[in-house]
Protein backbone atom coordinates (compact mmCIF):
# COMPACT_ATOMS: atom_id res chain seq x y z
CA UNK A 1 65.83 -53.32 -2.58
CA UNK A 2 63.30 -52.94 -5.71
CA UNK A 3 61.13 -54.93 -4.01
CA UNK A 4 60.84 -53.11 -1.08
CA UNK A 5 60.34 -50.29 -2.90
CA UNK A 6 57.05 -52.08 -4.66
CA UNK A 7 56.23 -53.27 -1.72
CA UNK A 8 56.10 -49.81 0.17
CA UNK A 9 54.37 -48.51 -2.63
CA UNK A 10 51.81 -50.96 -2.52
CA UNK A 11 50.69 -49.96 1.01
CA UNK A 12 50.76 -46.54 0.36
CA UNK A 13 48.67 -46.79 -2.73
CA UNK A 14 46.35 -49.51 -0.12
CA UNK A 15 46.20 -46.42 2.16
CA UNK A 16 45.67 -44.15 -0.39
CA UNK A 17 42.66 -45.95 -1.26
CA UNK A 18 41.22 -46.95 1.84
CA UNK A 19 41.21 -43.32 2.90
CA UNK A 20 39.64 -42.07 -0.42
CA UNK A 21 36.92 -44.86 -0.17
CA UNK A 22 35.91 -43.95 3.08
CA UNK A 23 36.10 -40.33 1.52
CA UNK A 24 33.67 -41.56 -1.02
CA UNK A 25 31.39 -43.13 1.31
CA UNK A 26 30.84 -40.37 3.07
CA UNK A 27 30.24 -38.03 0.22
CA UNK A 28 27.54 -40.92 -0.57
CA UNK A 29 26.01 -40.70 2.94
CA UNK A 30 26.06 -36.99 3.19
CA UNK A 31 24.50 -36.65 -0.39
CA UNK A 32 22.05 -39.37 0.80
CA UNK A 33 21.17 -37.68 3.92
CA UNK A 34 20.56 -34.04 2.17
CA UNK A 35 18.42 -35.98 -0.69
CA UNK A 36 15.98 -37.07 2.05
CA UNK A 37 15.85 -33.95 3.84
CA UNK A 38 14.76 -31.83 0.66
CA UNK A 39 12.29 -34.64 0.10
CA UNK A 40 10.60 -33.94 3.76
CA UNK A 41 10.76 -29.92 2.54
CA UNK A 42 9.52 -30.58 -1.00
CA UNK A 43 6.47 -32.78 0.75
CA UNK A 44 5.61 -30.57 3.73
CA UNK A 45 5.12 -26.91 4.74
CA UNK A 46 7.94 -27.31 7.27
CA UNK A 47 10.03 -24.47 9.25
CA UNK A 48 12.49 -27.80 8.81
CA UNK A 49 16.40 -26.92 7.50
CA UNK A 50 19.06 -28.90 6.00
CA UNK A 51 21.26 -30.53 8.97
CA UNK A 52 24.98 -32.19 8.32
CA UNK A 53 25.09 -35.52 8.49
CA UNK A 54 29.03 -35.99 8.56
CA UNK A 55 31.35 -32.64 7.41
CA UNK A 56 32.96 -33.83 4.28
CA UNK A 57 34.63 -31.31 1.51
CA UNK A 58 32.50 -28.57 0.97
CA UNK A 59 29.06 -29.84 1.86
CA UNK A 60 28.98 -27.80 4.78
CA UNK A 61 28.67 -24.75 2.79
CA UNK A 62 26.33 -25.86 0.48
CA UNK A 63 23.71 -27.09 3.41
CA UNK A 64 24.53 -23.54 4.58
CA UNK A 65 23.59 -21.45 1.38
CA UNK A 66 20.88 -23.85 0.88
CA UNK A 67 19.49 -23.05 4.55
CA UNK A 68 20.12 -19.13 3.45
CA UNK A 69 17.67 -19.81 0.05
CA UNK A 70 14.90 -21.96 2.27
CA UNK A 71 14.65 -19.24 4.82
CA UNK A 72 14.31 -16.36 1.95
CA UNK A 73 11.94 -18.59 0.18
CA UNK A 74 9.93 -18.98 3.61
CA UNK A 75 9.71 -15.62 4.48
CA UNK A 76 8.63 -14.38 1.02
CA UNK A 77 5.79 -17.17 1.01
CA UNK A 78 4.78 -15.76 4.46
CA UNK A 79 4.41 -12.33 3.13
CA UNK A 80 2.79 -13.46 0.14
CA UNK A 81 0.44 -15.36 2.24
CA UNK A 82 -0.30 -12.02 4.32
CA UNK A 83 -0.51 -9.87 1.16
CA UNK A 84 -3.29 -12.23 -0.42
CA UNK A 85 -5.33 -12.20 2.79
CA UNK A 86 -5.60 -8.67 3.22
CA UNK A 87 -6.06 -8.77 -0.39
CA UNK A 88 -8.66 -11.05 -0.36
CA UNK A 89 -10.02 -8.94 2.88
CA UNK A 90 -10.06 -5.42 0.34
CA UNK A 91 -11.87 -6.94 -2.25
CA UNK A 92 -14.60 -8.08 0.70
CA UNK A 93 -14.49 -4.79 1.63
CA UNK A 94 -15.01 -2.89 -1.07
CA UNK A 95 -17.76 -4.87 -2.06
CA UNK A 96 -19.38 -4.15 0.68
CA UNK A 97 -18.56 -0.41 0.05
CA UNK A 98 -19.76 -0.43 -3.40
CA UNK A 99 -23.01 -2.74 -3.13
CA UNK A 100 -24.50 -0.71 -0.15
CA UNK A 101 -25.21 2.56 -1.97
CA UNK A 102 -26.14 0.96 -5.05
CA UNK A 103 -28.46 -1.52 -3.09
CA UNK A 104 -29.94 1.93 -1.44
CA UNK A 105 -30.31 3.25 -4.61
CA UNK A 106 -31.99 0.38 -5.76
CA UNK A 107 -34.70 0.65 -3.02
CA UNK A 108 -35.51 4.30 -3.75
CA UNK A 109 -36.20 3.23 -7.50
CA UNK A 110 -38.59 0.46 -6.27
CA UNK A 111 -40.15 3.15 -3.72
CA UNK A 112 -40.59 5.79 -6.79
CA UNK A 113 -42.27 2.86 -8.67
CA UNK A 114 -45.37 3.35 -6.52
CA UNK A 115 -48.09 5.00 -7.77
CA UNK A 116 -49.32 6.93 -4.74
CA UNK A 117 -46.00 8.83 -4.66
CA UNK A 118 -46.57 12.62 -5.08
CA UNK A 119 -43.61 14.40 -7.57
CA UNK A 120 -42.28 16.51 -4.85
CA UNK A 121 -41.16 13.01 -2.79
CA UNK A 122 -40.25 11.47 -6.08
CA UNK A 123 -38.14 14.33 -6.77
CA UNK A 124 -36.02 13.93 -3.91
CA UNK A 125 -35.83 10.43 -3.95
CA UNK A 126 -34.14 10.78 -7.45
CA UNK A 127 -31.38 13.14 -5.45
CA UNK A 128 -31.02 10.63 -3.29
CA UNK A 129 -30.55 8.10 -6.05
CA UNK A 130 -28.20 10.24 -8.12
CA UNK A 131 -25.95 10.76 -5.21
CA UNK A 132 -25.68 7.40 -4.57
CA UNK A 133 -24.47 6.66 -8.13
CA UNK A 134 -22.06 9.33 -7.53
CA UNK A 135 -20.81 7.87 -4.85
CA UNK A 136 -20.11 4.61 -6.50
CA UNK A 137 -18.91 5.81 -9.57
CA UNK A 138 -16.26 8.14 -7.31
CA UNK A 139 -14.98 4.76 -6.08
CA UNK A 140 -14.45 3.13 -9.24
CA UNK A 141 -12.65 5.99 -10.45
CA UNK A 142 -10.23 5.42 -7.01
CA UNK A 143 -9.53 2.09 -8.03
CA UNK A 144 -9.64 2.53 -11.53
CA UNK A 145 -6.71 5.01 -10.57
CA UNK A 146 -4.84 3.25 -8.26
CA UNK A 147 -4.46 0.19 -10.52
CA UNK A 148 -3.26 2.80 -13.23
CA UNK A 149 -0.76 3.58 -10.67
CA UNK A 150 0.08 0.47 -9.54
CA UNK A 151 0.95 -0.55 -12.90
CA UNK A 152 2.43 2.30 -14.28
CA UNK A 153 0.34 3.43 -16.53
CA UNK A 154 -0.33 6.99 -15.61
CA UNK A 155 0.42 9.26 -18.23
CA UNK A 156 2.56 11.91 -16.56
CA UNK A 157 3.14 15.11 -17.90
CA UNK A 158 5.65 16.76 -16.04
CA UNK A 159 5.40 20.78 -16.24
CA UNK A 160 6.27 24.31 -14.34
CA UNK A 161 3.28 24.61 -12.26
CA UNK A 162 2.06 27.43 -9.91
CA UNK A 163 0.61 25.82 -7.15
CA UNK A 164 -0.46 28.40 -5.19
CA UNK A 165 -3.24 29.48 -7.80
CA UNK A 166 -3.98 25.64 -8.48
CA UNK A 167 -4.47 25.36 -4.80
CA UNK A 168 -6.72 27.99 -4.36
CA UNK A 169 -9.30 26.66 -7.66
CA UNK A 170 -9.29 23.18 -6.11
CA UNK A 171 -10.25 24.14 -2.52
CA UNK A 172 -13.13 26.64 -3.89
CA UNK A 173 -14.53 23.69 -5.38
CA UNK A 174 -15.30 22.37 -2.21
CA UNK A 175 -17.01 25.44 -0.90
CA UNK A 176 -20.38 23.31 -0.99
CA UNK A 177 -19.87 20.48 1.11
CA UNK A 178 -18.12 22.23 3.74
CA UNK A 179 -21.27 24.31 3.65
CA UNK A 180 -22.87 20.93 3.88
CA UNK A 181 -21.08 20.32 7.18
CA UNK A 182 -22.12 23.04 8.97
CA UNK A 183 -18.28 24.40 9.40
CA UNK A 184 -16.54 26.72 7.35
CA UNK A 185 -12.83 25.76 7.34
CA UNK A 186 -10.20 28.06 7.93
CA UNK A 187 -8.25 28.75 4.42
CA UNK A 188 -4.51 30.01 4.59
CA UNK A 189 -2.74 30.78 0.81
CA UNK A 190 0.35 32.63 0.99
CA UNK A 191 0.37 35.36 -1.61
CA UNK A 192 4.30 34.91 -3.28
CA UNK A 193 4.02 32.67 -6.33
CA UNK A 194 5.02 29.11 -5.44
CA UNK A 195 6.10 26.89 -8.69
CA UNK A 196 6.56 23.05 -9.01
CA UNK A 197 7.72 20.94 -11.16
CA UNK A 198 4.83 18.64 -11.28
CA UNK A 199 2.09 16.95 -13.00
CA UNK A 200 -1.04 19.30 -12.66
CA UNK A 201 -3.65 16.23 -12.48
CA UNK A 202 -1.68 14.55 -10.03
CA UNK A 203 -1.44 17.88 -7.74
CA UNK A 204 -5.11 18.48 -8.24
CA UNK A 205 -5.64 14.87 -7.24
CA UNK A 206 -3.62 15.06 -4.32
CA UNK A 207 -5.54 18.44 -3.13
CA UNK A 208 -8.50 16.94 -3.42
CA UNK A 209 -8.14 13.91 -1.67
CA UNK A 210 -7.25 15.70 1.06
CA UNK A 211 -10.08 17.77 1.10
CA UNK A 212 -12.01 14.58 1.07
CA UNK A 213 -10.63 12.73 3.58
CA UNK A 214 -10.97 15.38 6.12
CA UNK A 215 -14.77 15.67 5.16
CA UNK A 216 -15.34 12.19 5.06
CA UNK A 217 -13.52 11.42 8.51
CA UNK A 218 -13.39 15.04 10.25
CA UNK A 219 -15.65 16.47 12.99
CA UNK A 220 -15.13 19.87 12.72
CA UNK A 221 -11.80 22.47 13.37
CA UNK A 222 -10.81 22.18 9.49
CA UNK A 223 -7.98 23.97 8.22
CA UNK A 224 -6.55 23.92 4.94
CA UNK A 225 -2.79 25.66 4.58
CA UNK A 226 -0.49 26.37 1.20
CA UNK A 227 2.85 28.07 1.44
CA UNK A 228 6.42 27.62 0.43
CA UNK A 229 9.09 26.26 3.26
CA UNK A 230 12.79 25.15 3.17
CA UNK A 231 12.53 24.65 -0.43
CA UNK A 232 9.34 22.31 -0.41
CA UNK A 233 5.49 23.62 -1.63
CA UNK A 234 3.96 22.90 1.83
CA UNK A 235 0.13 22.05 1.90
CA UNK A 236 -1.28 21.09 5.63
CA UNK A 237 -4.97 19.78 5.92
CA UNK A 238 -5.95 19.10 9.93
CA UNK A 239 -9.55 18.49 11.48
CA UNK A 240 -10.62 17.21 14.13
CA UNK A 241 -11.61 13.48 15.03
CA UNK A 242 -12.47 11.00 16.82
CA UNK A 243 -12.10 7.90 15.33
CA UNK A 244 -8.32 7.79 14.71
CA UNK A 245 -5.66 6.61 17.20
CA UNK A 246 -2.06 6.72 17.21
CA UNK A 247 -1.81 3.33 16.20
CA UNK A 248 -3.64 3.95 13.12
CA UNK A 249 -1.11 6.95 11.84
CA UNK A 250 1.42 4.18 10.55
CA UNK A 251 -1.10 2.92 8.36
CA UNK A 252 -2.80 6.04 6.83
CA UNK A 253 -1.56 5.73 3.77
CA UNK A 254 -1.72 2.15 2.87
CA UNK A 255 -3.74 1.06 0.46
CA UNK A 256 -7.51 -0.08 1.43
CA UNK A 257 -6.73 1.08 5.14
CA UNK A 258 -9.73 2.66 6.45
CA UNK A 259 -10.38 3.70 10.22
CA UNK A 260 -14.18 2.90 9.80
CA UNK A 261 -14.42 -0.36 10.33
CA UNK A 262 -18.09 -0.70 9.63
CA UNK A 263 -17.37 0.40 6.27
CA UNK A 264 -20.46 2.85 6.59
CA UNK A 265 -18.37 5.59 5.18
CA UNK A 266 -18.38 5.90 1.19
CA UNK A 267 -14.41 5.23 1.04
CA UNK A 268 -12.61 2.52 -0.60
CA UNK A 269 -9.23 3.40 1.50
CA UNK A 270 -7.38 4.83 -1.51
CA UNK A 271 -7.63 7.98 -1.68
CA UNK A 272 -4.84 8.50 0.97
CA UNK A 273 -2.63 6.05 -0.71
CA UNK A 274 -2.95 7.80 -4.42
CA UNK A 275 -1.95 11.00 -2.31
CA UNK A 276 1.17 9.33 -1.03
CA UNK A 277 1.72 7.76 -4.64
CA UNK A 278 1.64 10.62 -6.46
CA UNK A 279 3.52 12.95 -3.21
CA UNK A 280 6.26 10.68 -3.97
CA UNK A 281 6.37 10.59 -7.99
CA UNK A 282 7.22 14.45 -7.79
CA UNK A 283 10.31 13.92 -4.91
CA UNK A 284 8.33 15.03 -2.10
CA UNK A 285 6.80 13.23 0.97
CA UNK A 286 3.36 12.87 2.65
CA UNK A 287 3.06 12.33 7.00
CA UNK A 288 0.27 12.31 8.77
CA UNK A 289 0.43 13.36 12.57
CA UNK A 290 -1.98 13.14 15.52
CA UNK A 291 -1.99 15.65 18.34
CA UNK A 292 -4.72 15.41 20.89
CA UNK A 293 -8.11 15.09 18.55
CA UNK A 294 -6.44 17.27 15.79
CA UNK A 295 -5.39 15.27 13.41
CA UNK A 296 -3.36 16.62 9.85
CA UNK A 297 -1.72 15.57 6.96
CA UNK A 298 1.33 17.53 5.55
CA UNK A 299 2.78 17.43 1.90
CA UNK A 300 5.60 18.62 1.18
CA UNK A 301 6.93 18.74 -2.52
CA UNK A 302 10.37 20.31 -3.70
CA UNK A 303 9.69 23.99 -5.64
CA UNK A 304 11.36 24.38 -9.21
CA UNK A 305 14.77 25.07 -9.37
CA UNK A 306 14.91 29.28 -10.84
């Protein structure tokens, strides 16, 4: 009796074995089998994943989570890859933008070198010259800015503001260069007092760059609007123009975007994107819409609580 008892025992612990070594060996081959596979992904820039060799324990979920981590890992290298060429692409461009006025200006020096040049010519050269300086040192300043902004280093000084009267100074300033243009825009201000909570550089800024885009890019039919609405500070700045198309208006207000391709326009394609920055710092929101040839931007920011 005992010894059948051993006996029986024996070929269960046999069994017990057998089935644990097979177990083991496929543990070993499915360990072996995922070893090689992350070799092939750690050598090449694959779209390759983890496959199952033979289901054993909980393998199966691990080849799945490691699957999930390779495909986030993928798709953040492709963005990363996208981001640094059209990073790469911005810096190109804004080389471009900022060595063509200061190669101009470098010409009218060499012309105002000569001699034979009589001081009424010379004089305007020198204009011509200081304008062009202007112009570079107003895109510095935009990307001097941005980067501020980018890393969060603004200092932001956050105030009751009314923006009504703020409105009104910045837009005078810019009585000039619509003169310039040829085309005196058409100005609304409501009256009531409108008040913010806000940081008065970063309104100002935000004014202004919309004032400058729509020089810059508009061809005529300006109109610059300020009232209070549902709650929001409401400021609307539309022109008209021909060199924007609906596919552009989901990519106003990134950063370096510019609807010029030639780059012959003194922009860096931030001046949009500091608007939207700064829209956004003080709770409100920034769209730009295209109707026909009109084209406008509207920002709306949240009034002060009484």
């Amino acid at each position: 009796m005992m010894q059948s008892v051993l006996t029986g025992t024996v070929f269960v612990l046999l069994g017990a074995t057998g089935i644990l070594g097979i177990r083991l060996w496929r543990y070993r081959k499915q360990i072996n089998h995922i070893s090689e596979e992350l070799s092939v992904l750690r050598e090449e820039d694959t779209n390759y994943r983890l496959s199952s060799y033979c289901a054993v324990g909980k393998t199966e979920e691990v080849i799945r989570k490691t699957n999930d981590i390779i495909g986030h890992y993928r798709e953040s290298e492709k963005k990363l890859k996208k981001e640094n060429a059209a990073y790469r692409q911005s810096i190109t461009s804004i080389s471009h933008d900022i060595r063509t006025p200061l190669t101009s200006a470098k010409g009218y020096i060499q012309i105002m070198q000569e001699a034979e040049i009589n001081p009424e010519k010379r004089m305007k050269y020198a204009a011509i010259v200081e304008q062009r300086l202007d112009d570079v040192n107003d895109m510095l300043n935009q990307l001097f800015e941005y980067a501020r902004i980018e890393a969060d280093e603004m200092s932001w000084e956050t105030e009751v503001l009314n923006v009504g009267n703020l409105f009104a100074e910045t837009v005078s300033m810019f009585y000039d260069d619509f003169v310039e243009a040829g085309c005196e825009p058409e100005v609304e201000i409501q009256n009531a007092p409108c008040h913010i909570m806000g940081d008065r550089h970063a309104f100002v800024r935000i004014v202004e760059n919309l004032i400058k885009n729509a020089l810059v890019h508009g061809e005529g039919d300006y109109r610059i609007t300020f009232q209070s609405e549902g709650g929001y500070a409401v400021i609307c700045v539309s022109n008209k123009t021909s060199s924007i198309e609906k596919k552009d208006i989901g990519r106003i207000f990134e950063r370096f975007y510019t609807t010029d391709q030639s780059r012959s326009r003194k922009t860096t394609g931030l001046g949009l994107a500091i608007v939207r920055k700064f829209t956004e710092k003080m709770g409100g929101t920034a769209e730009a819409v295209l109707e026909g040839e009109q084209f406008s931007i509207t920002v709306r920011i949240p009034l002060a609580s009484e």
